[in-house]
Each structure stands twice: as C-alpha cells, then as structure tokens.
PDB file of N, CA and C in Angstrom:
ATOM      1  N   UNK A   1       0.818  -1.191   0.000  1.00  0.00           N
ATOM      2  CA  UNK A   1       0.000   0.000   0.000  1.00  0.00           C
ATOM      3  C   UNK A   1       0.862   1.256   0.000  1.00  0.00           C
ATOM      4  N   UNK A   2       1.659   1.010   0.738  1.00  0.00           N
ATOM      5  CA  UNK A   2       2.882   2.458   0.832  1.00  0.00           C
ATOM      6  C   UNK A   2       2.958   3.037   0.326  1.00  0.00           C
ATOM      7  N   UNK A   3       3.649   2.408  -1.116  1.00  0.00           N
ATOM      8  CA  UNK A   3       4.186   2.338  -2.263  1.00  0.00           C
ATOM      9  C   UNK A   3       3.408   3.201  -3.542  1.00  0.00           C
ATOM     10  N   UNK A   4       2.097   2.875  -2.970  1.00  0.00           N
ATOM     11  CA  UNK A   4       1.165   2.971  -4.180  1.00  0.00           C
ATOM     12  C   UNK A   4       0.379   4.816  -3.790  1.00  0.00           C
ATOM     13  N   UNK A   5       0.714   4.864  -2.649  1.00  0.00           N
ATOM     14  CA  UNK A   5       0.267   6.204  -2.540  1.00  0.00           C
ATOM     15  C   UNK A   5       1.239   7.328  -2.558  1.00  0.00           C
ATOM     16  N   UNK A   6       0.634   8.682  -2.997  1.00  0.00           N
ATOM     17  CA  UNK A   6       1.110   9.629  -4.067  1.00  0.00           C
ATOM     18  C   UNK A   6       0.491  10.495  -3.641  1.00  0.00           C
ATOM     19  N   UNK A   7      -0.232  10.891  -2.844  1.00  0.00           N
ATOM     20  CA  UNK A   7      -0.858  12.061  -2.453  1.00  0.00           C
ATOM     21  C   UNK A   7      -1.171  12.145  -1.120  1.00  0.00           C
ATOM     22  N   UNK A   8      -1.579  13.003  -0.520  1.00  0.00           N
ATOM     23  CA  UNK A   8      -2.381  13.294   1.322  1.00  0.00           C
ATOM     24  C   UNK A   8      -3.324  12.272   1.200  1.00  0.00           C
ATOM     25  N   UNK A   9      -3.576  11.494   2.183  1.00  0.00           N
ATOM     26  CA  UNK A   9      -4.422  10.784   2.631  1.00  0.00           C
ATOM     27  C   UNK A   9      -4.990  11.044   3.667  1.00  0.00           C
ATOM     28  N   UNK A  10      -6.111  10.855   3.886  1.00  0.00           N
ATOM     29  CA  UNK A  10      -7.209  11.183   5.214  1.00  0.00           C
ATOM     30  C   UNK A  10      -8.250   9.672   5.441  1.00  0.00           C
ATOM     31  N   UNK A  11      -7.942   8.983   6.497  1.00  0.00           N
ATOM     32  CA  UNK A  11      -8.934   7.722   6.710  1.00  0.00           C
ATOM     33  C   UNK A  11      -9.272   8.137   7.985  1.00  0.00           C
ATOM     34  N   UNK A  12     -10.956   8.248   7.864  1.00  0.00           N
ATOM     35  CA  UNK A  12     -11.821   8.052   9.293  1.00  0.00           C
ATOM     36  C   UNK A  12     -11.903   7.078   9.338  1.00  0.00           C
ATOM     37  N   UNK A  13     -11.961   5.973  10.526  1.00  0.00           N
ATOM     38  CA  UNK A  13     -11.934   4.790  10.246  1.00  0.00           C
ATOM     39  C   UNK A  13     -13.265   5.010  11.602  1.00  0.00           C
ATOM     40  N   UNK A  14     -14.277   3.899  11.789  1.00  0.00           N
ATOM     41  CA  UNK A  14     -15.364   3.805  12.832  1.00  0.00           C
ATOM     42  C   UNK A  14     -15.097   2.504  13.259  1.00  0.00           C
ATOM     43  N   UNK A  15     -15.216   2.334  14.810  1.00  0.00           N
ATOM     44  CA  UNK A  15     -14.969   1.694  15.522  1.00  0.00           C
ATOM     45  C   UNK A  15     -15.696   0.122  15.448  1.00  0.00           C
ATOM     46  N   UNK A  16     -16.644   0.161  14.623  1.00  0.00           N
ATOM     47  CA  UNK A  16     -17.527  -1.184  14.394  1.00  0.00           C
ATOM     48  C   UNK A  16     -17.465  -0.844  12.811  1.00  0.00           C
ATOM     49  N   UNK A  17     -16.570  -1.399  12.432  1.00  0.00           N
ATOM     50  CA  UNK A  17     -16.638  -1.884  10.526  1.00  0.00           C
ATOM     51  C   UNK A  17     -16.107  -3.213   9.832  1.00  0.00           C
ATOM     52  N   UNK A  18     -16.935  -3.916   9.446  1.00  0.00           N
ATOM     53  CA  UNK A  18     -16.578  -4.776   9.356  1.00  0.00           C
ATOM     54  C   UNK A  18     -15.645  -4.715   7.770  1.00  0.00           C
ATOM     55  N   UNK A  19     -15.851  -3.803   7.401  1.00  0.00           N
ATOM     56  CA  UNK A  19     -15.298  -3.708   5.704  1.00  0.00           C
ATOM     57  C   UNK A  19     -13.607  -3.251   6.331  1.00  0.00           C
ATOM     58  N   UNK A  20     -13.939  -2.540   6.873  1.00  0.00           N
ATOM     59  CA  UNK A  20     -11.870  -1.860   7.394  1.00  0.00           C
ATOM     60  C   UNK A  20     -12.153  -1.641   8.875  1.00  0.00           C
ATOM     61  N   UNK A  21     -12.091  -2.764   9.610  1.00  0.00           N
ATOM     62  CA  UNK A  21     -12.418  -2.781  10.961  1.00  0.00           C
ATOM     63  C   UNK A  21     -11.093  -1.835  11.526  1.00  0.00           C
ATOM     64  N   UNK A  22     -11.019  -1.331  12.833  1.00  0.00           N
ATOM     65  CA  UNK A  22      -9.800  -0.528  13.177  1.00  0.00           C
ATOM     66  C   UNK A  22      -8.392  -1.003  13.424  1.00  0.00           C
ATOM     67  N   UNK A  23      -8.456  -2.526  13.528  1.00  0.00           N
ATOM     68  CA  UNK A  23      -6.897  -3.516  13.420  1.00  0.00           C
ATOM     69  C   UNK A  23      -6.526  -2.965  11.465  1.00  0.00           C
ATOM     70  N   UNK A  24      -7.579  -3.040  10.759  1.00  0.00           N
ATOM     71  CA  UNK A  24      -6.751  -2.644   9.236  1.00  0.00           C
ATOM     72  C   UNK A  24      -6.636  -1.601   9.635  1.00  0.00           C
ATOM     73  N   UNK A  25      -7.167  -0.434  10.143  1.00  0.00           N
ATOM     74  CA  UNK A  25      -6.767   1.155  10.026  1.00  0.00           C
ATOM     75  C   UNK A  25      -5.770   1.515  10.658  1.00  0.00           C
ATOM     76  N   UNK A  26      -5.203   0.754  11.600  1.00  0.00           N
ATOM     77  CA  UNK A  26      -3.713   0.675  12.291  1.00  0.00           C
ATOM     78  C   UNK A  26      -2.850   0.828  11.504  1.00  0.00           C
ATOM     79  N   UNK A  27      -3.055  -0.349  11.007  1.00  0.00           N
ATOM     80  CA  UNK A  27      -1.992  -0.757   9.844  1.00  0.00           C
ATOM     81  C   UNK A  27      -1.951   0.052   8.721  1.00  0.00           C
ATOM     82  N   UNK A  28      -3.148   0.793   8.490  1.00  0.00           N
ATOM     83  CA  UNK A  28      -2.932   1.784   7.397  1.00  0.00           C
ATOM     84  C   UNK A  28      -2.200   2.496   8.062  1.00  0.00           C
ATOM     85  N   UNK A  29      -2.310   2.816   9.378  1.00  0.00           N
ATOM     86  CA  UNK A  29      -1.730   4.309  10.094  1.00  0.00           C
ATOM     87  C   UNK A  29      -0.224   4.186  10.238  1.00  0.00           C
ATOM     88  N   UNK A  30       0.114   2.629  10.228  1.00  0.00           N
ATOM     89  CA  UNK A  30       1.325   2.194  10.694  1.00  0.00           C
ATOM     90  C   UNK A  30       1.957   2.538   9.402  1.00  0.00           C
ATOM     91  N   UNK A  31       1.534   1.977   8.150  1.00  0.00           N
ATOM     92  CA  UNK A  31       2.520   2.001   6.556  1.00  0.00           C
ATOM     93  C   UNK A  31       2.805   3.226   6.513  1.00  0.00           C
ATOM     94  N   UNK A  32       1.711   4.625   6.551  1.00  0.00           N
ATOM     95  CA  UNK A  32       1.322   5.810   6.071  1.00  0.00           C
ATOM     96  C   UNK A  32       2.689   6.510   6.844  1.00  0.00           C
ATOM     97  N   UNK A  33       2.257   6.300   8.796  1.00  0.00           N
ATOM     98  CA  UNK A  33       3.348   6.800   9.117  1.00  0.00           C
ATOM     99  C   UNK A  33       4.883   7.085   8.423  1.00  0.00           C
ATOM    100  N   UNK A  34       5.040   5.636   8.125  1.00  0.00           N
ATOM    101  CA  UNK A  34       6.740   5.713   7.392  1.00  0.00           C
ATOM    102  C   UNK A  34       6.915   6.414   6.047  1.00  0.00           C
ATOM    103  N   UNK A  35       5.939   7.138   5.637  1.00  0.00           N
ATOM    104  CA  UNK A  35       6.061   7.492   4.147  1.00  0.00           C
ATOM    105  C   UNK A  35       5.578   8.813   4.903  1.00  0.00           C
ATOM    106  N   UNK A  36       6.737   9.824   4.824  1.00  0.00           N
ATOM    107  CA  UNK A  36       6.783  10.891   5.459  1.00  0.00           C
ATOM    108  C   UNK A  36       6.693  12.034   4.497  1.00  0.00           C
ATOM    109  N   UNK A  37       6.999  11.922   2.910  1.00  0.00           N
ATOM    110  CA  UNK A  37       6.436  13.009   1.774  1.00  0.00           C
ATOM    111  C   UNK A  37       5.340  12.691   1.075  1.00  0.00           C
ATOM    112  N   UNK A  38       4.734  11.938   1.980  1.00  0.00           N
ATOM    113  CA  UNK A  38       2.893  12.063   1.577  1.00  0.00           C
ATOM    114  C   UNK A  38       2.275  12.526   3.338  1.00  0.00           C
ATOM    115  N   UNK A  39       1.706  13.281   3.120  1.00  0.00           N
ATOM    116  CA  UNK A  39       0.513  13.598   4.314  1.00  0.00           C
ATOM    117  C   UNK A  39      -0.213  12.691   4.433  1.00  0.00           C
ATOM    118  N   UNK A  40      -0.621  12.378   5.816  1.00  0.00           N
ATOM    119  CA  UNK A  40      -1.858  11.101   6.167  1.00  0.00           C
ATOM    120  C   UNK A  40      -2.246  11.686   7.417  1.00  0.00           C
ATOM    121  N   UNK A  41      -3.677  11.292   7.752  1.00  0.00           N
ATOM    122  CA  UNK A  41      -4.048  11.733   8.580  1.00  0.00           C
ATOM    123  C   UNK A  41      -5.069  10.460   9.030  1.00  0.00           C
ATOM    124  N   UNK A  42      -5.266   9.544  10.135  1.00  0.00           N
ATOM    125  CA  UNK A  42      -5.623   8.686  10.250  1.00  0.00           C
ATOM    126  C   UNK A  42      -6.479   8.989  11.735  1.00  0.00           C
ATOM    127  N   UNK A  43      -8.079   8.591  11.767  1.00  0.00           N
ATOM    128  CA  UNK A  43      -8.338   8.808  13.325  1.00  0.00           C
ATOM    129  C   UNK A  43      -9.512   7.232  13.071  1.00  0.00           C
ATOM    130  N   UNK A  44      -9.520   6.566  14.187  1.00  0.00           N
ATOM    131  CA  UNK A  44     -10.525   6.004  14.503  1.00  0.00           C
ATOM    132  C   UNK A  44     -11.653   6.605  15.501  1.00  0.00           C
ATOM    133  N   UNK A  45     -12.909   6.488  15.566  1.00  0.00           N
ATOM    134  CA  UNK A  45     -13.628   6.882  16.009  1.00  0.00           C
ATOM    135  C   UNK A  45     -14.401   5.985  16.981  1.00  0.00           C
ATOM    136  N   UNK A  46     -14.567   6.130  18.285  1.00  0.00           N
ATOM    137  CA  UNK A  46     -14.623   5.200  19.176  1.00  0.00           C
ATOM    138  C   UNK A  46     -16.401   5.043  18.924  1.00  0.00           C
ATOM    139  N   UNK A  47     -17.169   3.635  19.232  1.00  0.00           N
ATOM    140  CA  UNK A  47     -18.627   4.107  19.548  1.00  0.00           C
ATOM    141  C   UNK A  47     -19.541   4.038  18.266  1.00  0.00           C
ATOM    142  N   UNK A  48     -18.838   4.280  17.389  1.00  0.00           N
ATOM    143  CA  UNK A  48     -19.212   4.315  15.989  1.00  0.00           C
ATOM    144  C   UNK A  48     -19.515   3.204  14.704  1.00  0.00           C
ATOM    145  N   UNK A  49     -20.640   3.147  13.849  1.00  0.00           N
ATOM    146  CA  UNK A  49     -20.072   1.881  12.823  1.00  0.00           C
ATOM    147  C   UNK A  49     -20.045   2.776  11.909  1.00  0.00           C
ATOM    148  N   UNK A  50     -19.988   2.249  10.548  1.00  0.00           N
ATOM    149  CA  UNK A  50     -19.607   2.295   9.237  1.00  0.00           C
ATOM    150  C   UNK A  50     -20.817   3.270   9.164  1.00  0.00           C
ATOM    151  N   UNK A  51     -20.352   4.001   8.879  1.00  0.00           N
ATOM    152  CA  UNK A  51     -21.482   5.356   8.033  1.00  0.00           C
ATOM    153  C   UNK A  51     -21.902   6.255   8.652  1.00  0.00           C
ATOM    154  N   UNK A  52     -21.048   6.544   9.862  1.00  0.00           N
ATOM    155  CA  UNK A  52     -21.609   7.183  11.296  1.00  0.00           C
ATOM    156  C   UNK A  52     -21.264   8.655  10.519  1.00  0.00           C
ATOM    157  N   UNK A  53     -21.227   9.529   9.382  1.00  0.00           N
ATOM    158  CA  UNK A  53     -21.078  10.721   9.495  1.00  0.00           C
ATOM    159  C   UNK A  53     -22.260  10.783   8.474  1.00  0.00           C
ATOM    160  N   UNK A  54     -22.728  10.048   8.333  1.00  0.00           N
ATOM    161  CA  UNK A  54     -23.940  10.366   7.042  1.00  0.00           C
ATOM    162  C   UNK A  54     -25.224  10.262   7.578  1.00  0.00           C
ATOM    163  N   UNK A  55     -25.270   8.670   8.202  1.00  0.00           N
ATOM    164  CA  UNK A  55     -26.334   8.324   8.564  1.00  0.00           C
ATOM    165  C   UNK A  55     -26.603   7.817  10.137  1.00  0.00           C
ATOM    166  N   UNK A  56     -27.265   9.148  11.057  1.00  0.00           N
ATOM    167  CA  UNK A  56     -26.933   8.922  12.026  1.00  0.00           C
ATOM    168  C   UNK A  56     -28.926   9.533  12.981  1.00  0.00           C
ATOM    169  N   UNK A  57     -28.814   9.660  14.123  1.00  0.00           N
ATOM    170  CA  UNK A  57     -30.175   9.921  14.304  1.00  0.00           C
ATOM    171  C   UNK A  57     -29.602  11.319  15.048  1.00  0.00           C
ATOM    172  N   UNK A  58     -30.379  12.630  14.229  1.00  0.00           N
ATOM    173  CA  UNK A  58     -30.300  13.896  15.137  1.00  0.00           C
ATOM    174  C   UNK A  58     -30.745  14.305  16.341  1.00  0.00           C
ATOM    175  N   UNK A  59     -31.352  12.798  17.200  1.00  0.00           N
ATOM    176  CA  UNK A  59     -31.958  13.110  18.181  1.00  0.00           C
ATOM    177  C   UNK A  59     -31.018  12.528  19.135  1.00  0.00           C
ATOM    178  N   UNK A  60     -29.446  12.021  18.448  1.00  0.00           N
ATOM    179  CA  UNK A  60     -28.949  11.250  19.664  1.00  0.00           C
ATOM    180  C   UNK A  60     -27.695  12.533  19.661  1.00  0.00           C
ATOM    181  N   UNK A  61     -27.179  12.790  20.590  1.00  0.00           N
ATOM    182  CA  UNK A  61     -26.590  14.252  20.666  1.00  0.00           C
ATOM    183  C   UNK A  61     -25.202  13.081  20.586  1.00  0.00           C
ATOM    184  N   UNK A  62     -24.837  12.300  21.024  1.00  0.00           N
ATOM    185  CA  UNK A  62     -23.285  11.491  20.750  1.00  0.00           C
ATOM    186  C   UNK A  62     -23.294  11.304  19.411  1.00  0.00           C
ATOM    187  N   UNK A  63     -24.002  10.995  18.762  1.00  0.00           N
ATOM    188  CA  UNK A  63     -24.149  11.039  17.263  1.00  0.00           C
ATOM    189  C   UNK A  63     -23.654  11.680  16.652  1.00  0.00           C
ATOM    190  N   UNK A  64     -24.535  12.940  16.991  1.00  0.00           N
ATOM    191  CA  UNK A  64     -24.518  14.463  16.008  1.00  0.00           C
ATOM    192  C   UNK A  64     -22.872  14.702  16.522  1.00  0.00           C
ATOM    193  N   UNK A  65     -22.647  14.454  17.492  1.00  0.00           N
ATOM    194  CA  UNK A  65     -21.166  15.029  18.207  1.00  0.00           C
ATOM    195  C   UNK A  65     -20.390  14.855  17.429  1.00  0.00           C
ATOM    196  N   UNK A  66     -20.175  13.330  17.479  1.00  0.00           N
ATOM    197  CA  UNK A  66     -18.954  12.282  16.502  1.00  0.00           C
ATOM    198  C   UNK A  66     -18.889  12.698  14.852  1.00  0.00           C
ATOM    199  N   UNK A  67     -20.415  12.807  14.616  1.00  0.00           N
ATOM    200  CA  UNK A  67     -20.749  13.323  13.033  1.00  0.00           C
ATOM    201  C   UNK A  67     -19.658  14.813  12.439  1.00  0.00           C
ATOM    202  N   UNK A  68     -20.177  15.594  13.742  1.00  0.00           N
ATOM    203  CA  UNK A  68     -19.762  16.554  13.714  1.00  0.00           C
ATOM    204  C   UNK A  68     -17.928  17.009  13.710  1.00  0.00           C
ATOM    205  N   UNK A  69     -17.449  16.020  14.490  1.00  0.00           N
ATOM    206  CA  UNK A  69     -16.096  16.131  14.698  1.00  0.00           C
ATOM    207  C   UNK A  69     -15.297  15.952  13.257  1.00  0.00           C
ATOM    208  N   UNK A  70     -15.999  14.583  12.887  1.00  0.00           N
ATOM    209  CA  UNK A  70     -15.768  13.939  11.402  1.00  0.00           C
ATOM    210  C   UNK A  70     -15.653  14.645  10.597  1.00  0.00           C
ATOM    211  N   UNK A  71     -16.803  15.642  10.309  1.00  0.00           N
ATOM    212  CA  UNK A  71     -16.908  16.664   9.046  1.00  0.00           C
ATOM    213  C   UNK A  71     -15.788  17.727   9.710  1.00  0.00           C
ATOM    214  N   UNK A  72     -15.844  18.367  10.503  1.00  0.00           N
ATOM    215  CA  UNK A  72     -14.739  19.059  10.799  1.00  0.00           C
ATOM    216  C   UNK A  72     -13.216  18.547  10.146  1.00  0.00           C
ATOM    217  N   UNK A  73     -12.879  17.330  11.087  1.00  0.00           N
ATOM    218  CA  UNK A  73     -11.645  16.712  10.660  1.00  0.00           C
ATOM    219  C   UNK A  73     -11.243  16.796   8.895  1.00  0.00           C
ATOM    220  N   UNK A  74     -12.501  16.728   8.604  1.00  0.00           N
ATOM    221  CA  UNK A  74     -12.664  16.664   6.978  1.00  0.00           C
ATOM    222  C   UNK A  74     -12.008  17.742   5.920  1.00  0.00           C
ATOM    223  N   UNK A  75     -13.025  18.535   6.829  1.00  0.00           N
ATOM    224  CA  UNK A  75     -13.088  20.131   6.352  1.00  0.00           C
ATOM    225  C   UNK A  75     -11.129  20.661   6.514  1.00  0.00           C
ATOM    226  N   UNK A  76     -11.226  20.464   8.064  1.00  0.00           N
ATOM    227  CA  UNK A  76      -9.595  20.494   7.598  1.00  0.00           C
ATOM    228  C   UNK A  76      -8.274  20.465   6.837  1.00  0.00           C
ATOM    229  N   UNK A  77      -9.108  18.862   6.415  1.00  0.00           N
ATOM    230  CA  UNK A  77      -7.843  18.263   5.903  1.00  0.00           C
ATOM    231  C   UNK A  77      -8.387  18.471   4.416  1.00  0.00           C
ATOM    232  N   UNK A  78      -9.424  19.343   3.457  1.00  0.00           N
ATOM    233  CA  UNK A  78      -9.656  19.801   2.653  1.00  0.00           C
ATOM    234  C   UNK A  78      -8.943  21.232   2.793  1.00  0.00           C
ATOM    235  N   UNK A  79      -9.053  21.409   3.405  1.00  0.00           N
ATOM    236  CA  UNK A  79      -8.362  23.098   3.443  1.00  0.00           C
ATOM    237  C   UNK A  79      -6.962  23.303   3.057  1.00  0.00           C
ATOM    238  N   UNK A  80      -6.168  22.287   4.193  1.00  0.00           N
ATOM    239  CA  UNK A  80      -4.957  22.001   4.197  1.00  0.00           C
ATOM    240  C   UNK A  80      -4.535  21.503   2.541  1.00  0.00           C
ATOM    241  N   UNK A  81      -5.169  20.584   2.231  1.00  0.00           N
ATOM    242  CA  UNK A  81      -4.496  19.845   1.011  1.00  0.00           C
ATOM    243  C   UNK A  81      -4.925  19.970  -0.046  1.00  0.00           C
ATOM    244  N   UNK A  82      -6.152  20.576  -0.437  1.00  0.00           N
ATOM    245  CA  UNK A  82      -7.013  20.310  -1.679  1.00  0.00           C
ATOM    246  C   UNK A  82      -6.500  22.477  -2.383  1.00  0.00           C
ATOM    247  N   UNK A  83      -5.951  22.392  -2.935  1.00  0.00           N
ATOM    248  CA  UNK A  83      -5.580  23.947  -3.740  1.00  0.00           C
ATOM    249  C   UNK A  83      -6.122  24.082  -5.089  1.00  0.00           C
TER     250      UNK A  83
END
C-alpha cells in the first residue's frame, strides 16, 4: 500500500466496521506513518459503525457530536491539502 500512494491521505476509520475494521486502520496508520512526503491523517472513532457521518439519528446528541467532529476533521484536511 505504501508504495502505491502519491498524495495526502485522510482515513476516518469507525470503531464497528466490518469492511476496514480498526486492526486494518492501524496498519494503514502504521505504513502511512513511514512514508513521510505524503501527508496522512488517520483517526478512529470510538462508539461508531460504518457510516456514522452520514447516517446517524439527530436526536442522539453522541451522534450528532462524533458526526460533527468527522466533518470538521474533513473540512480540515480539505483546506490544508485540496488547492
């Protein structure tokens, strides 16, 4: 995977996924780390499954929280990297 990336990377990873559970997002975090002229930015999100920034209930305020952090983190790392 290292190898093959060429640009900033950003992985939210959610704490219940069975597609890239958070043992793979380690390991993404672990490769990414060593490749130090690409940007990566890696967070797992505790509490969470797969789709927790899209599809979530606005009546649960931990929800909206986590949702919220996500798009932030996002927004960031759009700011930072996307010109």
């Amino acid at each position: 995977m290292s190898s093959e990336v060429k640009s900033p990377i950003s992985i939210l990873g959610a704490e219940v996924d069975r597609t890239s559970p958070p043992e793979l997002v380690k390991q993404f975090e672990e490769i990414l780390s060593g490749k130090t002229e690409v940007g990566s930015f890696v967070k797992i999100f505790p509490g969470v499954a797969h789709g927790w920034t899209v599809r979530y209930s606005v009546d649960d305020t931990d929800a909206v929280k986590k949702a919220e952090e996500a798009h932030e983190d996002m927004l960031v790392w759009f700011t930072e990297h996307i010109k």
